[in-house]
N, C-alpha and C. Protein backbone atom coordinates (compact mmCIF):
# COMPACT_ATOMS: atom_id res chain seq x y z
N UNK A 1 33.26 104.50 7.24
CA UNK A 1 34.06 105.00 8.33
C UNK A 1 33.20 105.05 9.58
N UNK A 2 34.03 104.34 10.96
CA UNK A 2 32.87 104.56 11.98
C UNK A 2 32.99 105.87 12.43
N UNK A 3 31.94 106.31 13.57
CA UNK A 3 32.14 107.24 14.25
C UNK A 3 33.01 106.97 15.16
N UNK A 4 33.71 108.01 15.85
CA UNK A 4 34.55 108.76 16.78
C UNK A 4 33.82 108.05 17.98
N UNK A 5 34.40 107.56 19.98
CA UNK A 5 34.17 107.65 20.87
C UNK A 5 33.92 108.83 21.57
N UNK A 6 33.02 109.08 22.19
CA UNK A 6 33.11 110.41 22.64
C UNK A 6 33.85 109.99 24.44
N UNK A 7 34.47 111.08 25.15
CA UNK A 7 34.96 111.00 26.12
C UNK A 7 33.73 110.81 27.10
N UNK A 8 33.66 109.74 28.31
CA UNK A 8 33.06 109.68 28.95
C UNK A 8 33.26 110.56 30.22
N UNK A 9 33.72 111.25 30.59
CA UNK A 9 34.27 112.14 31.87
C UNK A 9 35.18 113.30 31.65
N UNK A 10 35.17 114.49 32.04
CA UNK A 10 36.17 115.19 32.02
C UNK A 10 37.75 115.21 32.60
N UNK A 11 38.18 115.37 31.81
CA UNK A 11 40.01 115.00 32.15
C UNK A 11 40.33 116.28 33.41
N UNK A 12 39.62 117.04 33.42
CA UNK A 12 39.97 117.89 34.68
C UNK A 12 39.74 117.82 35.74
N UNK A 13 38.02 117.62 35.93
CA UNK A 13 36.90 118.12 37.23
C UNK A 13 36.38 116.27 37.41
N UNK A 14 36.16 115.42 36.43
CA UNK A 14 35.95 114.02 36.47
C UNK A 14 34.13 114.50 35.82
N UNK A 15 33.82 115.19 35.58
CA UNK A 15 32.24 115.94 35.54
C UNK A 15 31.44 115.07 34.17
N UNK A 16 30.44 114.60 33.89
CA UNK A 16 29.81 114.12 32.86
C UNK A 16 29.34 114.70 31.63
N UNK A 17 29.40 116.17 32.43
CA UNK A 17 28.33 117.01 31.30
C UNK A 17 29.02 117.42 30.43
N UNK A 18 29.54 117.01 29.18
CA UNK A 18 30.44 117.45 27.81
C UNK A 18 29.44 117.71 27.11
N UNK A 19 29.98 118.56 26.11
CA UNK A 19 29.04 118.60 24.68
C UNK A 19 30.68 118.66 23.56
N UNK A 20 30.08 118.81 22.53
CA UNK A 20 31.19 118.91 21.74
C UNK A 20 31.17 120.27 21.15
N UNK A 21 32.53 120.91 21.20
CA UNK A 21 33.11 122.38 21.12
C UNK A 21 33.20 122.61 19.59
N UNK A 22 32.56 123.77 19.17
CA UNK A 22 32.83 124.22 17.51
C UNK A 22 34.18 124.33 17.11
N UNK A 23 35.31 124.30 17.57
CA UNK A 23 36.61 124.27 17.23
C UNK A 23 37.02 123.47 16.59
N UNK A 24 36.33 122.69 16.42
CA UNK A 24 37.41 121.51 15.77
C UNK A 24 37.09 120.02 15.87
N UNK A 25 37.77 119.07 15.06
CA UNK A 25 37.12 118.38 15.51
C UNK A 25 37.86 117.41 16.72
N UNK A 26 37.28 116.58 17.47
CA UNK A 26 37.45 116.43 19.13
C UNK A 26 38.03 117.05 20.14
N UNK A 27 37.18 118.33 19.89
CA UNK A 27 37.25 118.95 20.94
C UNK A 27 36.18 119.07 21.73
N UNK A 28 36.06 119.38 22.94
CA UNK A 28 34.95 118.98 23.99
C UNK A 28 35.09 120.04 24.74
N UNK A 29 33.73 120.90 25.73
CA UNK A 29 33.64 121.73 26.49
C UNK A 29 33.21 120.97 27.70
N UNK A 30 33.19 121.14 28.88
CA UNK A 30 32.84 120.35 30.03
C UNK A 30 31.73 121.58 30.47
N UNK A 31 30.52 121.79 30.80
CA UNK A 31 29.74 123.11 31.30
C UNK A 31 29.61 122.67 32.63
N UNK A 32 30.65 121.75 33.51
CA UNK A 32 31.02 121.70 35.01
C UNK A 32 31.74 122.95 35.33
N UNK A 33 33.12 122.67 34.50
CA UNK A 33 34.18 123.19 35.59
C UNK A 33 34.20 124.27 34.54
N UNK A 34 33.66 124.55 33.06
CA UNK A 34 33.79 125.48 32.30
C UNK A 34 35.43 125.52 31.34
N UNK A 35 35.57 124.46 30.98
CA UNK A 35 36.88 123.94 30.08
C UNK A 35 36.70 123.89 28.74
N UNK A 36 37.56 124.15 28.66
CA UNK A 36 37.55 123.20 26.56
C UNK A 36 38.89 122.09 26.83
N UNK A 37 38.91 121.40 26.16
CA UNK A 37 39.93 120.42 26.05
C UNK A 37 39.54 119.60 24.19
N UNK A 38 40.46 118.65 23.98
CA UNK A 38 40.77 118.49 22.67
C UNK A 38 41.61 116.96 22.88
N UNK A 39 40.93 115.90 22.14
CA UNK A 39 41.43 114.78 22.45
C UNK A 39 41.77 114.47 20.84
N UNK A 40 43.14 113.86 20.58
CA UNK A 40 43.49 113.32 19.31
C UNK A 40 44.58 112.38 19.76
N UNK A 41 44.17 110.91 18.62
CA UNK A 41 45.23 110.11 18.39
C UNK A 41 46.08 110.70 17.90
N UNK A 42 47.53 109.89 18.42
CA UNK A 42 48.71 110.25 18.21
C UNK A 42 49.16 109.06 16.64
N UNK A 43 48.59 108.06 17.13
CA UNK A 43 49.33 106.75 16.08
C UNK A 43 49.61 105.52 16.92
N UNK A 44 50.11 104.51 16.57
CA UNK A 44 50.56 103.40 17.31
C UNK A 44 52.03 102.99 17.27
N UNK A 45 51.73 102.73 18.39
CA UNK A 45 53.49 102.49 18.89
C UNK A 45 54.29 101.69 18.10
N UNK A 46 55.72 102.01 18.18
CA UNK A 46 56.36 100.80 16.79
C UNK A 46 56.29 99.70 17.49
N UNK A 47 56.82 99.25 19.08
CA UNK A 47 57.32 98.58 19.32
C UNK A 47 55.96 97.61 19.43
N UNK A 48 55.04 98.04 19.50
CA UNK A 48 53.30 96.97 19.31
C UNK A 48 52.75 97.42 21.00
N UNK A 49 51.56 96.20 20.93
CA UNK A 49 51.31 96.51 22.49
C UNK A 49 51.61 95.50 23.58
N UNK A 50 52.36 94.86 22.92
CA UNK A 50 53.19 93.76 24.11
C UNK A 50 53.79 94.35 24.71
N UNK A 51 54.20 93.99 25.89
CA UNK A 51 55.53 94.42 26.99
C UNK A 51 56.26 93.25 27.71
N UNK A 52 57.44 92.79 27.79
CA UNK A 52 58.12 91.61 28.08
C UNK A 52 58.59 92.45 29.26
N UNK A 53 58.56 93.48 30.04
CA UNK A 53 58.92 93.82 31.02
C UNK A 53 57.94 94.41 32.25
N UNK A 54 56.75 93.30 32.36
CA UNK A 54 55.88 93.04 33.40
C UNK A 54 56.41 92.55 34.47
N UNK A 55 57.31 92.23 34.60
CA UNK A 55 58.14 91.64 35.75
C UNK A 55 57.59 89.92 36.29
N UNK A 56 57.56 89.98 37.58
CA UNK A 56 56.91 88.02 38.14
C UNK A 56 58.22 87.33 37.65
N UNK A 57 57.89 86.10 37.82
CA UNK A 57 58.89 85.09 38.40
C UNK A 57 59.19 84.62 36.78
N UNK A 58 59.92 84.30 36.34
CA UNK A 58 60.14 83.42 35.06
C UNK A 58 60.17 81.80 35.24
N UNK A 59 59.49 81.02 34.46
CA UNK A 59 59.22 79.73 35.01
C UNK A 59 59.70 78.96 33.95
């Protein structure tokens, strides 16, 4: 199993300095702005990751 990405920036303040929070797992403290936050996959979409409704000219 690989490891986890860790977040490169804070989702609040934009700040670098994370560590990872004893709560749980991916959760993250920022010691910028003084946050906790918590990042988890949801799953993947049914419909895939195509989109036929990018719009442009049809040729």
């Amino acid at each position: 199993m690989s490891e986890r990405a860790a977040p490169f920036y804070c989702p609040y303040c934009g700040d670098e300095d994370l560590r990872p929070n004893e709560t749980g797992h991916g959760a993250w403290e920022c010691a910028a702005c003084n946050r906790a936050f918590q990042l988890k996959f949801l799953g993947l979409l049914a419909r895939g990751a195509a989109r036929n409704d990018v719009g442009g000219d049809e040729i």
